[in-house]
N, C-alpha and C. Protein backbone atom coordinates (compact mmCIF):
# COMPACT_ATOMS: atom_id res chain seq x y z
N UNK A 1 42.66 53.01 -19.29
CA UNK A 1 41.79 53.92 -20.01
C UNK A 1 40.47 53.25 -20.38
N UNK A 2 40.56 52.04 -21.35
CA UNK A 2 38.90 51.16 -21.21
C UNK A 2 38.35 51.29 -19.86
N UNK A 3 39.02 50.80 -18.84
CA UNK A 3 38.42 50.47 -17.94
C UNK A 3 36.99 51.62 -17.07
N UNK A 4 38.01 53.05 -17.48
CA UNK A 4 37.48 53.92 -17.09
C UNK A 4 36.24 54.45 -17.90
N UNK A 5 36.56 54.66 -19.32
CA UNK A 5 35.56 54.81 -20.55
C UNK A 5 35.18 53.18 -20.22
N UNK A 6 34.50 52.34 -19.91
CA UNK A 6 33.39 51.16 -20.23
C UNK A 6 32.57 51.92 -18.75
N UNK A 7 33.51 51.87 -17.32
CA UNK A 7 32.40 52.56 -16.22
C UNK A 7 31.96 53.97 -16.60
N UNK A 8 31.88 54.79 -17.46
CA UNK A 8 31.44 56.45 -17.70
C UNK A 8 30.32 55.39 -18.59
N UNK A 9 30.48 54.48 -19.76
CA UNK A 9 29.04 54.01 -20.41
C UNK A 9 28.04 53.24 -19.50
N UNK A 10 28.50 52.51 -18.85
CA UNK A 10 27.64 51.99 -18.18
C UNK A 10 26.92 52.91 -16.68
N UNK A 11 27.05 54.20 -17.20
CA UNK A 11 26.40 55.11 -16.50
C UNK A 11 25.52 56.08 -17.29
N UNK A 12 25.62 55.60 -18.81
CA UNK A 12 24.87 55.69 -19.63
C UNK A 12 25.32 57.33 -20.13
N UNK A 13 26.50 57.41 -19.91
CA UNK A 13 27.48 58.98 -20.32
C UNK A 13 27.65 58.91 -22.14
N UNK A 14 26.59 59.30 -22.81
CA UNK A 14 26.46 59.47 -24.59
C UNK A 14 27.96 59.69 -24.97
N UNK A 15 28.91 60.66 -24.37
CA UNK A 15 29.95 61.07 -24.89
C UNK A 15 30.78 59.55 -24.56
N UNK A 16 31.18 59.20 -23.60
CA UNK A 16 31.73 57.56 -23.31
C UNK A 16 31.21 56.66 -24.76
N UNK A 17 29.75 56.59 -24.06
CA UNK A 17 29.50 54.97 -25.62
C UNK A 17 29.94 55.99 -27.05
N UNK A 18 29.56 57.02 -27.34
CA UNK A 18 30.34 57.91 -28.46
C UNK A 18 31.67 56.92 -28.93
N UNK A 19 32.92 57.65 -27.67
CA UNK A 19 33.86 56.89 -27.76
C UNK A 19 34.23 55.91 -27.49
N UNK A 20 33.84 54.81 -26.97
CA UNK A 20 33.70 53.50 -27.39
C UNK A 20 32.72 53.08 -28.26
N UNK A 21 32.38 53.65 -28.84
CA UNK A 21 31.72 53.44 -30.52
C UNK A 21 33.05 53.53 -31.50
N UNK A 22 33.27 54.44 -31.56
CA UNK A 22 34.67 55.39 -32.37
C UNK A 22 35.82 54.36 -32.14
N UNK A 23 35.56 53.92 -31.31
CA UNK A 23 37.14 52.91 -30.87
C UNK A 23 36.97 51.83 -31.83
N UNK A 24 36.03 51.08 -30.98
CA UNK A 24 35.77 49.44 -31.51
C UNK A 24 35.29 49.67 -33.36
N UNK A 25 34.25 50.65 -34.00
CA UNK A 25 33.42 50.26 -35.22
C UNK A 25 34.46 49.64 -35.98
N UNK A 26 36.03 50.20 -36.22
CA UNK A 26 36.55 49.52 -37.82
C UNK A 26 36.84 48.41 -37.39
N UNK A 27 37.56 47.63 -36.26
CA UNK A 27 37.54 46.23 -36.06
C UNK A 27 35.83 45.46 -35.99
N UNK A 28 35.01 45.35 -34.95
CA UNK A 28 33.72 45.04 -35.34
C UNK A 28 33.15 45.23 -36.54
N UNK A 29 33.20 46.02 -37.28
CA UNK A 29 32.36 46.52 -38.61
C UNK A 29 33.24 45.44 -39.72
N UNK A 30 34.81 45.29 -39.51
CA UNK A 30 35.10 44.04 -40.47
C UNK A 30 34.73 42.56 -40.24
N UNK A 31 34.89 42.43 -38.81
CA UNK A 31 33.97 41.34 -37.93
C UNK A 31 32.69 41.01 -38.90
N UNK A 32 32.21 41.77 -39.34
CA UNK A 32 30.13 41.82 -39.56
C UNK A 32 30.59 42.03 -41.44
N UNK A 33 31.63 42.70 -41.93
CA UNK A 33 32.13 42.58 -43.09
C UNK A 33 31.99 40.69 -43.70
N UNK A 34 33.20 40.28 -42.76
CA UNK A 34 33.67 38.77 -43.13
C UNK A 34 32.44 38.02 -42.74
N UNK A 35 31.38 38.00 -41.97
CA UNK A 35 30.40 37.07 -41.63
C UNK A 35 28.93 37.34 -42.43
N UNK A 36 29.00 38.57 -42.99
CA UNK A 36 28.05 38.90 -43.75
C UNK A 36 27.73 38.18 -45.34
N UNK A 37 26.58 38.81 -45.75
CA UNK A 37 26.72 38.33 -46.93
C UNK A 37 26.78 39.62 -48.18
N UNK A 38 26.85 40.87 -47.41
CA UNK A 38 26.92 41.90 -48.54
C UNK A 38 27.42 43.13 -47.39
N UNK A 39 27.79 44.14 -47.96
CA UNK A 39 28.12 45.18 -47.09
C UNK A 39 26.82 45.82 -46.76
N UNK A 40 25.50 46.11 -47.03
CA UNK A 40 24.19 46.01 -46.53
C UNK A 40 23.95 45.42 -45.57
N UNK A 41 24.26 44.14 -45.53
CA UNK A 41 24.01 43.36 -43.95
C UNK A 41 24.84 43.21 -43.22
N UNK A 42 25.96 43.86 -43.46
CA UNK A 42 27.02 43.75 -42.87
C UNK A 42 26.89 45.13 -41.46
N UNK A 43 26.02 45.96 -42.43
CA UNK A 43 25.99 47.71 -41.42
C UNK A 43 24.75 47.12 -40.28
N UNK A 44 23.55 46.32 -41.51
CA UNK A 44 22.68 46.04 -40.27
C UNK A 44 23.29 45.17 -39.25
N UNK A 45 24.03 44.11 -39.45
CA UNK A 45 24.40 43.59 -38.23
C UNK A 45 25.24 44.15 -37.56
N UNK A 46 26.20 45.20 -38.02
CA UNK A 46 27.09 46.10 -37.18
C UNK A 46 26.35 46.44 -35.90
N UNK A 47 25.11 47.79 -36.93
CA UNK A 47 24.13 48.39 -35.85
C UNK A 47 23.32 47.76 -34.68
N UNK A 48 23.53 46.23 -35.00
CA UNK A 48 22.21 45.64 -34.15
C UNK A 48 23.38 45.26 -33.25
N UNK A 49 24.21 44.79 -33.39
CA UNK A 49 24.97 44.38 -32.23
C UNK A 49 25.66 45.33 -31.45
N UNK A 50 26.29 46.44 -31.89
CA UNK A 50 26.63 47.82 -31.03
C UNK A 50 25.53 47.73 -29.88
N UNK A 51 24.15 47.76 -30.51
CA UNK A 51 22.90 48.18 -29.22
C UNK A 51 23.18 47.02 -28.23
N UNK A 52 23.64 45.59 -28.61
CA UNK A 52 23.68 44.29 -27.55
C UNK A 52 25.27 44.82 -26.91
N UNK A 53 25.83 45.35 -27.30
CA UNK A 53 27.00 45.79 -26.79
C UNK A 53 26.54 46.20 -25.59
N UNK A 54 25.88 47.84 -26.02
CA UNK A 54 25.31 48.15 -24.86
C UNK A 54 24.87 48.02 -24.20
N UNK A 55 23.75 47.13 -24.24
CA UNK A 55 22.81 46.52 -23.71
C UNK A 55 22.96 45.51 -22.48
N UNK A 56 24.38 45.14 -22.86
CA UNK A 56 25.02 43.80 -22.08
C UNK A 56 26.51 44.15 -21.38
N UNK A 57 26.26 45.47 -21.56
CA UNK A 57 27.94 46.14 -20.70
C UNK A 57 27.79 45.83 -19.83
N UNK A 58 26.94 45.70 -18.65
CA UNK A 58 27.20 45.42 -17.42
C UNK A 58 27.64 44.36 -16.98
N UNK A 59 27.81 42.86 -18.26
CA UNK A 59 27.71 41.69 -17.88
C UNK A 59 29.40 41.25 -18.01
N UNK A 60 29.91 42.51 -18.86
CA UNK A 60 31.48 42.23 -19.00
C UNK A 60 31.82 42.33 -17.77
N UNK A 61 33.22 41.67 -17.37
CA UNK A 61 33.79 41.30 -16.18
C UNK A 61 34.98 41.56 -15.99
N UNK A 62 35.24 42.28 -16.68
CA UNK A 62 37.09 42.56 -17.18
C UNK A 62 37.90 41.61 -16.85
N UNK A 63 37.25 40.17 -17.57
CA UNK A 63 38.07 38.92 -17.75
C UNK A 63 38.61 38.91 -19.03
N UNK A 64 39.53 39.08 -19.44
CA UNK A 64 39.91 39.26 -20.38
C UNK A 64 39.55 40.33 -21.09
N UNK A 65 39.52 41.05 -22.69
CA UNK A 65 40.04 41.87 -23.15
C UNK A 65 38.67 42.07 -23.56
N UNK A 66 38.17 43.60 -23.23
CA UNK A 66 36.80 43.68 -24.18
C UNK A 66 36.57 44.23 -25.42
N UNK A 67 37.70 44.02 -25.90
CA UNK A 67 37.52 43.92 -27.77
C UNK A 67 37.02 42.43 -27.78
N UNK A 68 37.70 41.52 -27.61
CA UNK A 68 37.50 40.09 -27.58
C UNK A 68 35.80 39.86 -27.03
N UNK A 69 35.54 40.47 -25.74
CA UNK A 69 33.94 39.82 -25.43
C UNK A 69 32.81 40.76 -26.83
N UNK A 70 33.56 42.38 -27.39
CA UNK A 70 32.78 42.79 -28.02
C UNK A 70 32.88 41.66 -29.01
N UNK A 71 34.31 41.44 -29.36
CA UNK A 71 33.94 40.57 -31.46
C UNK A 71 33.04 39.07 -30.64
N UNK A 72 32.55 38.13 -29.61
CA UNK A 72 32.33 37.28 -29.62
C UNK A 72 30.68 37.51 -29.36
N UNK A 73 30.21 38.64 -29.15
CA UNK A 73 29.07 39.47 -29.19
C UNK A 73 28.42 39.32 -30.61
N UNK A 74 29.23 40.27 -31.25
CA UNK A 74 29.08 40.17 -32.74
C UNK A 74 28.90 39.12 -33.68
N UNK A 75 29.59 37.92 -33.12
CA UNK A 75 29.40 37.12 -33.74
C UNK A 75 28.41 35.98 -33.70
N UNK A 76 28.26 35.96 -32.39
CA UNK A 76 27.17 35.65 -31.79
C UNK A 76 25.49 36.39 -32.66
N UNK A 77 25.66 37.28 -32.69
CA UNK A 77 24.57 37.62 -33.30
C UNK A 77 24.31 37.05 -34.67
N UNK A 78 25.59 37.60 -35.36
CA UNK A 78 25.04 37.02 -36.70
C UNK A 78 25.01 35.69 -36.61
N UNK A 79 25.61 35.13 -36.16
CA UNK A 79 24.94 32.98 -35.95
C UNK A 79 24.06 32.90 -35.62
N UNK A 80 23.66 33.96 -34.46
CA UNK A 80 21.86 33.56 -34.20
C UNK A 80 20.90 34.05 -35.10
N UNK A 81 21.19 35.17 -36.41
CA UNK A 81 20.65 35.32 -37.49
C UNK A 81 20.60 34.33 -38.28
N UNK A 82 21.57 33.68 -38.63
CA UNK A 82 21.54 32.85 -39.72
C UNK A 82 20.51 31.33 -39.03
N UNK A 83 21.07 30.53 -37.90
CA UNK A 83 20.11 30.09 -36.94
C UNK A 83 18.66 29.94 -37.22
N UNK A 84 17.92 31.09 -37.18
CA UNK A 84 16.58 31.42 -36.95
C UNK A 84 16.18 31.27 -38.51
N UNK A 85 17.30 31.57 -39.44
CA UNK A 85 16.47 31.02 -41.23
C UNK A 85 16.92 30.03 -41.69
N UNK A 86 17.30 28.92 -40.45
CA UNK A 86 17.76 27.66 -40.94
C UNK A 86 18.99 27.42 -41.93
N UNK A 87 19.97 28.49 -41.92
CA UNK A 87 20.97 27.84 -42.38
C UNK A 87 21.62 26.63 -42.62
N UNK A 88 22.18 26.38 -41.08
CA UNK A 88 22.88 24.88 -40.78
C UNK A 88 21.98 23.47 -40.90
N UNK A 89 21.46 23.01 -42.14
CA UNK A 89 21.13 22.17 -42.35
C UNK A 89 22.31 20.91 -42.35
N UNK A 90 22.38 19.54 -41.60
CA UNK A 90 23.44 18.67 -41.63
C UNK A 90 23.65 18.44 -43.26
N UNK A 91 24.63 18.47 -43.87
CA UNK A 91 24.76 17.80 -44.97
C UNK A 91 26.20 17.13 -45.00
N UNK A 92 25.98 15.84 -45.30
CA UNK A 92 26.98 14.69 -45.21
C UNK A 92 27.22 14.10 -46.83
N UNK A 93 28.64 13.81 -46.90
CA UNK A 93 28.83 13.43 -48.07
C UNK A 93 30.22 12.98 -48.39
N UNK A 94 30.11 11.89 -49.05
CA UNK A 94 31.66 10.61 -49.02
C UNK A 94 32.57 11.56 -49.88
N UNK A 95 31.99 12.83 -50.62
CA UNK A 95 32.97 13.01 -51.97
C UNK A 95 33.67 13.55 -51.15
N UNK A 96 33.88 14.70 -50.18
CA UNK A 96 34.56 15.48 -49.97
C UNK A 96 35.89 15.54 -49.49
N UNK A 97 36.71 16.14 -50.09
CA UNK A 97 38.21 15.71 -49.44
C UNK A 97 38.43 16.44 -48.36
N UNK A 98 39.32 15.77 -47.84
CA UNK A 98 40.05 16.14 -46.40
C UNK A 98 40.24 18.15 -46.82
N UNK A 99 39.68 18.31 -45.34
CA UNK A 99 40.24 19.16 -45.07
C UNK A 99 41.51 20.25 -45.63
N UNK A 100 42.26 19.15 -44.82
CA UNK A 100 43.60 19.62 -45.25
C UNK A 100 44.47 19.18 -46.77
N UNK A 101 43.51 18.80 -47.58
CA UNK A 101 43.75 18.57 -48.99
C UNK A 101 43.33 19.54 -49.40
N UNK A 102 42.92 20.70 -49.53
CA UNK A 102 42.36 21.67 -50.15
C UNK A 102 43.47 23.21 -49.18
N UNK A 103 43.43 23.51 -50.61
CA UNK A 103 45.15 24.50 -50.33
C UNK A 103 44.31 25.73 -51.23
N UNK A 104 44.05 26.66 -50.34
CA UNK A 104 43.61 28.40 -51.29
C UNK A 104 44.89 29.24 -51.45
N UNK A 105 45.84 29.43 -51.08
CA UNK A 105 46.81 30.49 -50.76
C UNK A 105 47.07 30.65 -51.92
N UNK A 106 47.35 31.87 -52.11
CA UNK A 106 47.59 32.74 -53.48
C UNK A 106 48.30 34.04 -53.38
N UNK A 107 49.54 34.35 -53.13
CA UNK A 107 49.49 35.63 -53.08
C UNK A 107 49.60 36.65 -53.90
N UNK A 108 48.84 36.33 -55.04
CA UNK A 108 48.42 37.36 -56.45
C UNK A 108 47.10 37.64 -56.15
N UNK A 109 46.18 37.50 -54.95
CA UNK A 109 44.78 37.55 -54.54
C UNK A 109 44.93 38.60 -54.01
N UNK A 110 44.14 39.89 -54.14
CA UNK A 110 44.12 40.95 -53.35
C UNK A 110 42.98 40.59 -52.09
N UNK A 111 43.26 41.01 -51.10
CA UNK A 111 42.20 41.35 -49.59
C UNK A 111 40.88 41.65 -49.82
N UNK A 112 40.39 42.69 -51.12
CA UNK A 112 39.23 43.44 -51.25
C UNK A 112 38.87 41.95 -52.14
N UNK A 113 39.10 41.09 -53.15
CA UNK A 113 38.58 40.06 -54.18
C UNK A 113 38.49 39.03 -53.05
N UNK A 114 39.49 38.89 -52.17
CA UNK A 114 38.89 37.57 -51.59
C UNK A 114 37.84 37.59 -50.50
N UNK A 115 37.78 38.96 -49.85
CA UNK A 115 36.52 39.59 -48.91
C UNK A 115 35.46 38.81 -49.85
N UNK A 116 35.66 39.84 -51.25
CA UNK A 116 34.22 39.76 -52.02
C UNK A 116 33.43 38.03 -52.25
N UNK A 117 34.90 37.30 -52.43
CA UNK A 117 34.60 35.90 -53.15
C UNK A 117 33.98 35.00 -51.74
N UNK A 118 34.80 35.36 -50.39
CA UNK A 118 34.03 34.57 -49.52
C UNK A 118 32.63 35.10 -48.70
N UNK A 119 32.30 36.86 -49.35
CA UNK A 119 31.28 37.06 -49.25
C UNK A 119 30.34 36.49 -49.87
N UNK A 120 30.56 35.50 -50.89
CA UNK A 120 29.37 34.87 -52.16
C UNK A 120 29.52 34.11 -51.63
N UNK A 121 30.58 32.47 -51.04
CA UNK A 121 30.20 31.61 -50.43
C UNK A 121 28.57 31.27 -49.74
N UNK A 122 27.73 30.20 -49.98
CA UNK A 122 26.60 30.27 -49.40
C UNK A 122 26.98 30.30 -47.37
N UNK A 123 25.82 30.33 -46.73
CA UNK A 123 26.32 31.06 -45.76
C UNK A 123 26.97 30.13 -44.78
N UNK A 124 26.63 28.72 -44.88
CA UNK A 124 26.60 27.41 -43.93
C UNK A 124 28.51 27.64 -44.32
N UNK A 125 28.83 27.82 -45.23
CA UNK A 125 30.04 27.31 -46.04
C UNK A 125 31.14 28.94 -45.85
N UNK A 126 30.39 29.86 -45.60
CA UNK A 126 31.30 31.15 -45.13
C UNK A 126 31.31 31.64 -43.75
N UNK A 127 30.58 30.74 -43.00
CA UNK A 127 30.17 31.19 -41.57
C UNK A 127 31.50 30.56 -41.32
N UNK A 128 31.42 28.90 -41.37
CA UNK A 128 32.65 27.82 -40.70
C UNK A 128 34.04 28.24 -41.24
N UNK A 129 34.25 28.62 -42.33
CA UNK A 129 35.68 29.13 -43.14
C UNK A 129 35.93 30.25 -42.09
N UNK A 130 35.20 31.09 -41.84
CA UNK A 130 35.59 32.29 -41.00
C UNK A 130 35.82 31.98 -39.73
N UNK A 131 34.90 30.99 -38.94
CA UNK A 131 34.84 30.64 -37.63
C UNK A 131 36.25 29.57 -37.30
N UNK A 132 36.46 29.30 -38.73
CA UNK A 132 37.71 28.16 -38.50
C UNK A 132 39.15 28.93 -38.76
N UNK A 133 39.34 29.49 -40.27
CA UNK A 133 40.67 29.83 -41.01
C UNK A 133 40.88 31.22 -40.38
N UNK A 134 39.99 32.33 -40.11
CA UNK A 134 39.96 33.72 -39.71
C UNK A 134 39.93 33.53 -37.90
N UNK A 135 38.96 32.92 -37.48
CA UNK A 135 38.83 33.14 -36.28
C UNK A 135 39.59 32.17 -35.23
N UNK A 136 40.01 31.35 -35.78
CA UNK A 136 40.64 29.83 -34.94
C UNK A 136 39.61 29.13 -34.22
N UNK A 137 38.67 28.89 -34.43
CA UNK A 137 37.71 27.89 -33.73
C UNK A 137 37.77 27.03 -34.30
N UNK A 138 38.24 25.73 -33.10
CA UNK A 138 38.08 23.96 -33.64
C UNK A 138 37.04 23.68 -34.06
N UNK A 139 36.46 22.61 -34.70
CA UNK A 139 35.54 22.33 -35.29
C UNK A 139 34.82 21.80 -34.33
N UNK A 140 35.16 21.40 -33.39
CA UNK A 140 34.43 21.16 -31.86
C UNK A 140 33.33 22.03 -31.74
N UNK A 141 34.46 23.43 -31.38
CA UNK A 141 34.02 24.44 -30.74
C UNK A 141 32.85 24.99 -31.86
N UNK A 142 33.18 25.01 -33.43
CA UNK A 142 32.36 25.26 -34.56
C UNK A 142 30.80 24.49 -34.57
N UNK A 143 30.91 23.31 -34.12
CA UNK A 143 29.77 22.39 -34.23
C UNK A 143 28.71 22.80 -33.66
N UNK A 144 29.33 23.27 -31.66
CA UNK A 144 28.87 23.49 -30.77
C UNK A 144 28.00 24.87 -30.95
N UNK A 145 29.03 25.66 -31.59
CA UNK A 145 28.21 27.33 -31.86
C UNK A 145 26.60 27.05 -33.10
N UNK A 146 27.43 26.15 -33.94
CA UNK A 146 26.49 25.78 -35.23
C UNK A 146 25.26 24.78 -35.03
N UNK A 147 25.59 24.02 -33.85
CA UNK A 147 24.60 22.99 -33.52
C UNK A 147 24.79 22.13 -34.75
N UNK A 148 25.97 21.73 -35.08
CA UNK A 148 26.00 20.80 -36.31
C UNK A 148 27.13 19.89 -35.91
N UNK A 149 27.13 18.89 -36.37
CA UNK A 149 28.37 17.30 -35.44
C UNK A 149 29.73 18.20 -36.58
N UNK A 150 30.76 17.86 -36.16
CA UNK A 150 32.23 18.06 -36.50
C UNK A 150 32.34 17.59 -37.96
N UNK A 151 31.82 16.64 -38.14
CA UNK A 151 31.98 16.08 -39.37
C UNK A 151 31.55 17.32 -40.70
N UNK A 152 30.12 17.86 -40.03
CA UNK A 152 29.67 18.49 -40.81
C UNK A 152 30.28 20.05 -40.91
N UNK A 153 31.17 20.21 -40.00
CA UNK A 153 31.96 21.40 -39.81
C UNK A 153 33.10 21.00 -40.23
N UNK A 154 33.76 19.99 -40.18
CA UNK A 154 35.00 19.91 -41.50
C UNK A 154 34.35 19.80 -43.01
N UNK A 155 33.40 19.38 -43.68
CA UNK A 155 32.69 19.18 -44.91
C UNK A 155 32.30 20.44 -45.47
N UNK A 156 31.85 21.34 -44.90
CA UNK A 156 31.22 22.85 -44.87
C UNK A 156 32.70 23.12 -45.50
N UNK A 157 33.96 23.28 -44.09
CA UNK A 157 35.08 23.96 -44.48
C UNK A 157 35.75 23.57 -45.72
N UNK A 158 35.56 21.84 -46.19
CA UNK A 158 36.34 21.82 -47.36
C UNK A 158 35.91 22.68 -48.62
N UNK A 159 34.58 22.31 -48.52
CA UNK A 159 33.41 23.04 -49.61
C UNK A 159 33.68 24.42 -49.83
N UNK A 160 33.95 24.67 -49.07
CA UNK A 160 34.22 26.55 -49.19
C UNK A 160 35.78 26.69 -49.84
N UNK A 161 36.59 25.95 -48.81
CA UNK A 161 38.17 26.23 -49.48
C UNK A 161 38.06 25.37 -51.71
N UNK A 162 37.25 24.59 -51.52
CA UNK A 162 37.41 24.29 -52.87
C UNK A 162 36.36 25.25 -53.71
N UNK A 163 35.61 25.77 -53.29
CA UNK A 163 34.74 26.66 -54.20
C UNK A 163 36.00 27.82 -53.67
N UNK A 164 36.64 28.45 -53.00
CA UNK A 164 37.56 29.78 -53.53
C UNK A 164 38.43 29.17 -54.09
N UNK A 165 38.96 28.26 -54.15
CA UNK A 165 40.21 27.81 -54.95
C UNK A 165 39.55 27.76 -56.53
N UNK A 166 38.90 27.32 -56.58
CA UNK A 166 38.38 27.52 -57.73
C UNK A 166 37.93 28.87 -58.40
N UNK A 167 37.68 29.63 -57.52
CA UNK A 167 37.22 31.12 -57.85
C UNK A 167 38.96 32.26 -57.85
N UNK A 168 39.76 31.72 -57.63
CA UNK A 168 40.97 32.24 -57.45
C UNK A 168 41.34 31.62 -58.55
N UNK A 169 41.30 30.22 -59.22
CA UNK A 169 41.87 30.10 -60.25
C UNK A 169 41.65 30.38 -61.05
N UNK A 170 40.39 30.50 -61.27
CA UNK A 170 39.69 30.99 -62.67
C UNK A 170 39.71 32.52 -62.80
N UNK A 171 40.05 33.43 -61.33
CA UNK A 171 40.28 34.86 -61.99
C UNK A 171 42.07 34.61 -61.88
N UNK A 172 43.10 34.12 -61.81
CA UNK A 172 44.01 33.84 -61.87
C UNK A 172 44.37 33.66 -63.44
N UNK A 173 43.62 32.94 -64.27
CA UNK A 173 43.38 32.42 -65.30
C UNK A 173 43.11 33.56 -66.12
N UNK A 174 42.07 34.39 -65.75
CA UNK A 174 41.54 35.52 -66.70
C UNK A 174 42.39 36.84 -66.40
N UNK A 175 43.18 36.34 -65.67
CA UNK A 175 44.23 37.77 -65.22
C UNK A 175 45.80 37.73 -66.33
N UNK A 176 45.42 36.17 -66.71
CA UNK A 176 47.10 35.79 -67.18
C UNK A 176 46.73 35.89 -68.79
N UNK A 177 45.26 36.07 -69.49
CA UNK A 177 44.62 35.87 -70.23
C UNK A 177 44.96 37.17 -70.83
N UNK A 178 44.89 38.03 -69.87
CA UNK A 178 44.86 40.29 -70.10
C UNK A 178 46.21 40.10 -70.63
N UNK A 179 47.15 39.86 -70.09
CA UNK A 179 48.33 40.41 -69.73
C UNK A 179 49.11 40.23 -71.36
């Protein structure tokens, strides 16, 4: 069925991209949710990348799954947003603990509070959390997208898991405070 609806768009059939609009928006649109920094930029980067969707249908190859080439589209964009206003500045630093010393899991955290909390993350520090814990990209592969050495893509990720751990404890704290 894709196969057939992606050749009706790339014949430029409105009712086709329609429905492959309708298909893909709630997965992509959370895509541009988690990488954003507000639900405002979250619609503009929705909208701008739908058009590169289109724009670049012809280049899919039905190698694999084109939900997958759409979300790597998407994401692609917003990195090359953030990119162009200098986000990924290197920042290096002895304090930071390992990685894997920093533990967020909570399951008294609702989905909508922790959206919100790693929507405030600054962006160097919510791009890599997403590209790493949400999306599975090695820090290799993270560096390479970020143009930043590994080091600085595990440092980013601790920074973020200890600023929500901290933002989980302290509404953890003010939750046990109500009760």
């Amino acid at each position: 069925m894709i196969e057939k609806l992606l050749h009706e768009c790339k014949k430029n059939d409105t009712r086709a991209q329609e429905q492959l609009y309708k298909l893909l928006a709630p997965k992509l649109f959370s895509v541009c949710l988690k990488y954003s920094r507000s639900h405002e930029e979250a619609q503009d980067n929705f909208q701008e990348s739908f058009l590169i969707i289109f724009e670049k249908l012809h280049q899919f190859k039905s190698e694999g799954s084109f939900e997958g080439w759409a979300k790597r589209l998407v994401i692609n964009y917003i990195l090359q947003q953030y990119r162009k206003k200098g986000t990924f500045l290197e920042i290096i630093s002895d304090n930071i603990p390992d990685v894997d010393d920093v533990e967020i899991e909570d399951e008294n955290v609702s989905m909508d509070y922790l959206l919100n909390i790693i929507q405030e993350l600054p962006d160097r520090y919510r791009l890599v959390f997403n590209l790493y814990v949400v999306d599975g990209y090695s820090h290799k592969e993270i560096a390479n997208m970020l143009d930043i050495t590994d080091g600085t893509s595990k440092s980013n990720l601790a920074r973020a898991k200890m600023i929500l751990k901290e933002k989980i404890q302290k509404q953890n704290t003010m939750l046990s405070k109500t009760k």
